[in-house]
N, C-alpha and C. Protein backbone atom coordinates (compact mmCIF):
# COMPACT_ATOMS: atom_id res chain seq x y z
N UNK A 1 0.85 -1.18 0.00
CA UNK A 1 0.00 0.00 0.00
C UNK A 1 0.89 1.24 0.00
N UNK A 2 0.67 2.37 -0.70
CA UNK A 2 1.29 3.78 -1.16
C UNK A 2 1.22 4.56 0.57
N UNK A 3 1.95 4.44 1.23
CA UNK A 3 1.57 5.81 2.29
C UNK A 3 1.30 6.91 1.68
N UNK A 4 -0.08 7.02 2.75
CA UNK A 4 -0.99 8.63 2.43
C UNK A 4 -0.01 9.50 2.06
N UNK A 5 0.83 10.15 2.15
CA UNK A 5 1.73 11.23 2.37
C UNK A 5 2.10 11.50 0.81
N UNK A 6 2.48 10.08 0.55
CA UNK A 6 3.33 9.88 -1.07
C UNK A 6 1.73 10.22 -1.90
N UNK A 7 0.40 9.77 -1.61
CA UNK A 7 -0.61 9.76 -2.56
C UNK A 7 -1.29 11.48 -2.26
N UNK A 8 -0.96 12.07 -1.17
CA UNK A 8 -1.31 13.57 -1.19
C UNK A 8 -0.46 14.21 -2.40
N UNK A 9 1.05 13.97 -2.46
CA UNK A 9 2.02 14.74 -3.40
C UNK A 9 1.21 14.15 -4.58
N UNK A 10 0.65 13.26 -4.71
CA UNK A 10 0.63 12.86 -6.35
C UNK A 10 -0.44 13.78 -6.89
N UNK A 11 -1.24 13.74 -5.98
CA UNK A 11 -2.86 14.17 -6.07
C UNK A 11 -2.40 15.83 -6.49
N UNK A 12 -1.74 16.50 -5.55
CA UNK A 12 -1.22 17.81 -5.47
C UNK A 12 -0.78 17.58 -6.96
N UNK A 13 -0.11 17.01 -7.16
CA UNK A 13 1.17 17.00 -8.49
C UNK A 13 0.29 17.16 -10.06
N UNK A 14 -1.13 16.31 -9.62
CA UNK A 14 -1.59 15.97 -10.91
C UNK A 14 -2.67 17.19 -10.80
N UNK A 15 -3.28 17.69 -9.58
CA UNK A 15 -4.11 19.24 -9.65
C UNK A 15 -3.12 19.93 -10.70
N UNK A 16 -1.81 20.34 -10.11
CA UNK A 16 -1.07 21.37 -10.70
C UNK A 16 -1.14 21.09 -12.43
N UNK A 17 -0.75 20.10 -12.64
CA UNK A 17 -0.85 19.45 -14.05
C UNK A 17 -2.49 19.67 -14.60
N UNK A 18 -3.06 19.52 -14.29
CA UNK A 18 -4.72 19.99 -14.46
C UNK A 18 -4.66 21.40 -14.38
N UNK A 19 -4.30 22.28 -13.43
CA UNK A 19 -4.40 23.59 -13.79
C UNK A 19 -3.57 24.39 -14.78
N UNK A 20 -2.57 23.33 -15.27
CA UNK A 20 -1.24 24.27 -15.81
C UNK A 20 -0.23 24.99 -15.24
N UNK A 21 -0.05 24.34 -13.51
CA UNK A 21 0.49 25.07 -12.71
C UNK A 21 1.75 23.89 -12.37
N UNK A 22 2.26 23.63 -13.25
CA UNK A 22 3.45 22.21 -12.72
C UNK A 22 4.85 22.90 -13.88
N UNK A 23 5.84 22.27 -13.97
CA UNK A 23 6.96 22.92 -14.09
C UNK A 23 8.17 21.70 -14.41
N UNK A 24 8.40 21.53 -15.64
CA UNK A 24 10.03 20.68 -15.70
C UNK A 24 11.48 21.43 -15.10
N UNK A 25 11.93 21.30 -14.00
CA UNK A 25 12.98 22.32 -13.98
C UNK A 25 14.46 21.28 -13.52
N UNK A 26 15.44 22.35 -13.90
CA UNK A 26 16.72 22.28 -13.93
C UNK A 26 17.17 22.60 -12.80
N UNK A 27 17.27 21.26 -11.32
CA UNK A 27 18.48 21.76 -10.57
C UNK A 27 19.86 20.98 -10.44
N UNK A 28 20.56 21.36 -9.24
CA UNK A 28 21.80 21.01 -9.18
C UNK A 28 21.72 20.20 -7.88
N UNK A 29 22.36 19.02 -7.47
CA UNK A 29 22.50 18.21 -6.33
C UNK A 29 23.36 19.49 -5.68
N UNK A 30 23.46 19.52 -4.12
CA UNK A 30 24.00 20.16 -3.79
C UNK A 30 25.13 19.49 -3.30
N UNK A 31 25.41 17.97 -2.77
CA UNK A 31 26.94 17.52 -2.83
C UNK A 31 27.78 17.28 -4.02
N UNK A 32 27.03 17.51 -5.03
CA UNK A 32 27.93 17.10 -6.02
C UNK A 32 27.44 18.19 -7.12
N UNK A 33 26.82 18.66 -7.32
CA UNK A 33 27.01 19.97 -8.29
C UNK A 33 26.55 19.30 -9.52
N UNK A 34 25.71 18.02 -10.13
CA UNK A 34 25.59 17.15 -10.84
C UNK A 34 23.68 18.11 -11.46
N UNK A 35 23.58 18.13 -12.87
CA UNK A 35 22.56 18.53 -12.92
C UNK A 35 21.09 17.60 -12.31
N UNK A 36 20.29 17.75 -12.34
CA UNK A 36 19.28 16.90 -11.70
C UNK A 36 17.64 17.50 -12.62
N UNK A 37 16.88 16.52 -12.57
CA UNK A 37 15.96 17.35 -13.38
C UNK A 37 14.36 16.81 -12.77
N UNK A 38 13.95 18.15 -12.06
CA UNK A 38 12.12 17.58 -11.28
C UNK A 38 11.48 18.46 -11.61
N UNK A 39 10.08 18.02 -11.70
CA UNK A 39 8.43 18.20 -11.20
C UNK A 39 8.29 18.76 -10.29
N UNK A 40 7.65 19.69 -10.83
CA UNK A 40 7.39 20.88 -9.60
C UNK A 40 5.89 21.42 -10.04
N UNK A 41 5.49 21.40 -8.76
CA UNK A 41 4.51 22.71 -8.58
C UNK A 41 4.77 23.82 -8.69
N UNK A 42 3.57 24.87 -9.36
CA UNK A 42 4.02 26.05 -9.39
C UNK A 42 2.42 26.68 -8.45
N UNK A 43 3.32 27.45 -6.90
CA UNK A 43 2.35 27.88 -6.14
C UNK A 43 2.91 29.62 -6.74
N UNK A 44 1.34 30.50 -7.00
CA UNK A 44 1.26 31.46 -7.40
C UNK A 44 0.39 32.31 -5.88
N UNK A 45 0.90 33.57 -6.00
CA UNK A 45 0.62 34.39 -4.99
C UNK A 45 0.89 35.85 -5.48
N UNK A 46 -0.49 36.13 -6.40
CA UNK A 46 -0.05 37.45 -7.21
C UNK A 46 1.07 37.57 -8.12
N UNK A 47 2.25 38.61 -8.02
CA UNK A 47 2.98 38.35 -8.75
C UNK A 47 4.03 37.36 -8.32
N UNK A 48 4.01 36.81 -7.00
CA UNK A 48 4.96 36.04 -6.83
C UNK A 48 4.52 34.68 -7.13
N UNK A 49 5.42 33.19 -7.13
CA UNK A 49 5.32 32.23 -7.43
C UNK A 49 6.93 31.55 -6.45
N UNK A 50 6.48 30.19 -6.13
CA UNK A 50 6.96 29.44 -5.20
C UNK A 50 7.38 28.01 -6.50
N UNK A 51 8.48 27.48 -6.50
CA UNK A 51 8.31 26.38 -7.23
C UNK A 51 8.42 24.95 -6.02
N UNK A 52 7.38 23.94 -5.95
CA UNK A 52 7.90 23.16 -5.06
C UNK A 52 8.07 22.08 -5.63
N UNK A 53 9.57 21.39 -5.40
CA UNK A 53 9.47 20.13 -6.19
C UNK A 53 9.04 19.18 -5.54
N UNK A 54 8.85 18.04 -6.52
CA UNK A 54 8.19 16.60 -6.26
C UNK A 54 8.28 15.67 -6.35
N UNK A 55 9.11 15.98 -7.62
CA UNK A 55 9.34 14.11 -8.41
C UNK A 55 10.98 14.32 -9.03
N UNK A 56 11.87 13.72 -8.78
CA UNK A 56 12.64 13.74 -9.76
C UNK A 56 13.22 12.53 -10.89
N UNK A 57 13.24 13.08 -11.71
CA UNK A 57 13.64 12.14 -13.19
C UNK A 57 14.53 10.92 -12.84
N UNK A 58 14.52 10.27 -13.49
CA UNK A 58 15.92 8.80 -13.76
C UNK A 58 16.81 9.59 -14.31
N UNK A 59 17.56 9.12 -14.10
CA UNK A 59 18.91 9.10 -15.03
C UNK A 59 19.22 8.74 -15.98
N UNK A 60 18.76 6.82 -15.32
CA UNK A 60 19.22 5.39 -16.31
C UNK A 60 17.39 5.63 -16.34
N UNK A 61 18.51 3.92 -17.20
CA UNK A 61 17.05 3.14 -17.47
C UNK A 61 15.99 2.75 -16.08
N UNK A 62 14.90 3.22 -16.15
CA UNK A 62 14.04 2.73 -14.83
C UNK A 62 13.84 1.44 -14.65
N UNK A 63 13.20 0.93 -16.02
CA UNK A 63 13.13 -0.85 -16.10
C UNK A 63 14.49 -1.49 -15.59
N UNK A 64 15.24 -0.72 -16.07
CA UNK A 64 16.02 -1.71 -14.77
C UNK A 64 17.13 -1.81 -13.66
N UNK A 65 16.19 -0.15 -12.95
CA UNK A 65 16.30 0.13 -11.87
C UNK A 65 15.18 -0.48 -10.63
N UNK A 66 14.20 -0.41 -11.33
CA UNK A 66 12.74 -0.73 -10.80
C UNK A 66 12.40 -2.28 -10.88
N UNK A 67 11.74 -2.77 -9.89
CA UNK A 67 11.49 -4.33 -10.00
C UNK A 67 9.25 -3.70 -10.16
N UNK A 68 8.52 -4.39 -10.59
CA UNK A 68 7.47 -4.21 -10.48
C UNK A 68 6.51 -5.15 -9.42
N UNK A 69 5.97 -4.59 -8.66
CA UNK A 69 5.39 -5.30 -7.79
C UNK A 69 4.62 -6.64 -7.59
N UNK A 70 4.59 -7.15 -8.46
CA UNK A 70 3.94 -8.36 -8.90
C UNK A 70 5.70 -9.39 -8.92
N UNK A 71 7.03 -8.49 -9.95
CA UNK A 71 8.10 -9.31 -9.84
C UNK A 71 8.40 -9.42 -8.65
N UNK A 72 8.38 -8.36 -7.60
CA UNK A 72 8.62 -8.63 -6.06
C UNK A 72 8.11 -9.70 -5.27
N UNK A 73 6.25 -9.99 -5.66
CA UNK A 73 6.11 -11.30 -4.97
C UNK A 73 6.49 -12.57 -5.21
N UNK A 74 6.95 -12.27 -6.41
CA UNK A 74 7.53 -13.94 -7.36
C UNK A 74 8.49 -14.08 -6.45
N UNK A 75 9.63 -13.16 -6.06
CA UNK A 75 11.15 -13.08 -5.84
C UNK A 75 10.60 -13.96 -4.30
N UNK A 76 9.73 -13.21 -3.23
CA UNK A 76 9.18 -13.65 -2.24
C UNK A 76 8.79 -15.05 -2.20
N UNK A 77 7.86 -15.77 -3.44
CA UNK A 77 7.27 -16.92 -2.86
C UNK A 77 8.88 -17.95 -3.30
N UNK A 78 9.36 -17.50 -4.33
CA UNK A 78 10.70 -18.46 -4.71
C UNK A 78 11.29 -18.70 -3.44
N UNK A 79 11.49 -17.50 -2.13
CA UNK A 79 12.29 -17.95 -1.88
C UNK A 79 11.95 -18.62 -0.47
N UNK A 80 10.55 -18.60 -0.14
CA UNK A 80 9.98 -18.96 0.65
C UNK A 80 9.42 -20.74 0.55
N UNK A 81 9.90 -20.86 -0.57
CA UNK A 81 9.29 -22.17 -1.18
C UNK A 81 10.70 -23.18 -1.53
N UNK A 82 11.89 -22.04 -0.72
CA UNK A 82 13.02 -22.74 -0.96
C UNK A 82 13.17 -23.90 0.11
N UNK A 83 13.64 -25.12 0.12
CA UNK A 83 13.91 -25.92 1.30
C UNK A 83 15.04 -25.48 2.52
């Protein structure tokens, strides 16, 4: 199950995207000075605006960074079914 917390940002993430208020932006890791690239909200307040990020990009390949949750229970019953 998704903790609430992670499914509020999404919900937030995909309003902004519905209003036209979301943002691809360009930052920098701050230990390593390495570009980095996230999803952001864009909170507006007159002429000012807040960017908050949310999500950030892969690098690599995700497929196969990422196992999918269904491959996770396989990995589980294999090894539970081991002698």
């Amino acid at each position: 199950m998704i903790p609430q917390p992670y499914r509020d940002n999404f919900n937030t993430l995909q309003q902004a995207f519905s209003d036209g208020a979301a943002c691809l932006l360009e930052c920098h890791e701050r230990a390593t000075g390495k570009p980095v690239y996230v999803l952001c909200a864009v909170n507006r307040s007159g002429p000012d605006y807040e960017l908050v990020p949310f999500a950030r990009l892969f690098d690599d390949n995700p497929y196969e960074l990422l196992a999918p949750p269904d491959e996770m229970l396989e990995q589980s019953s294999r090894k539970e079914s081991r002698p």
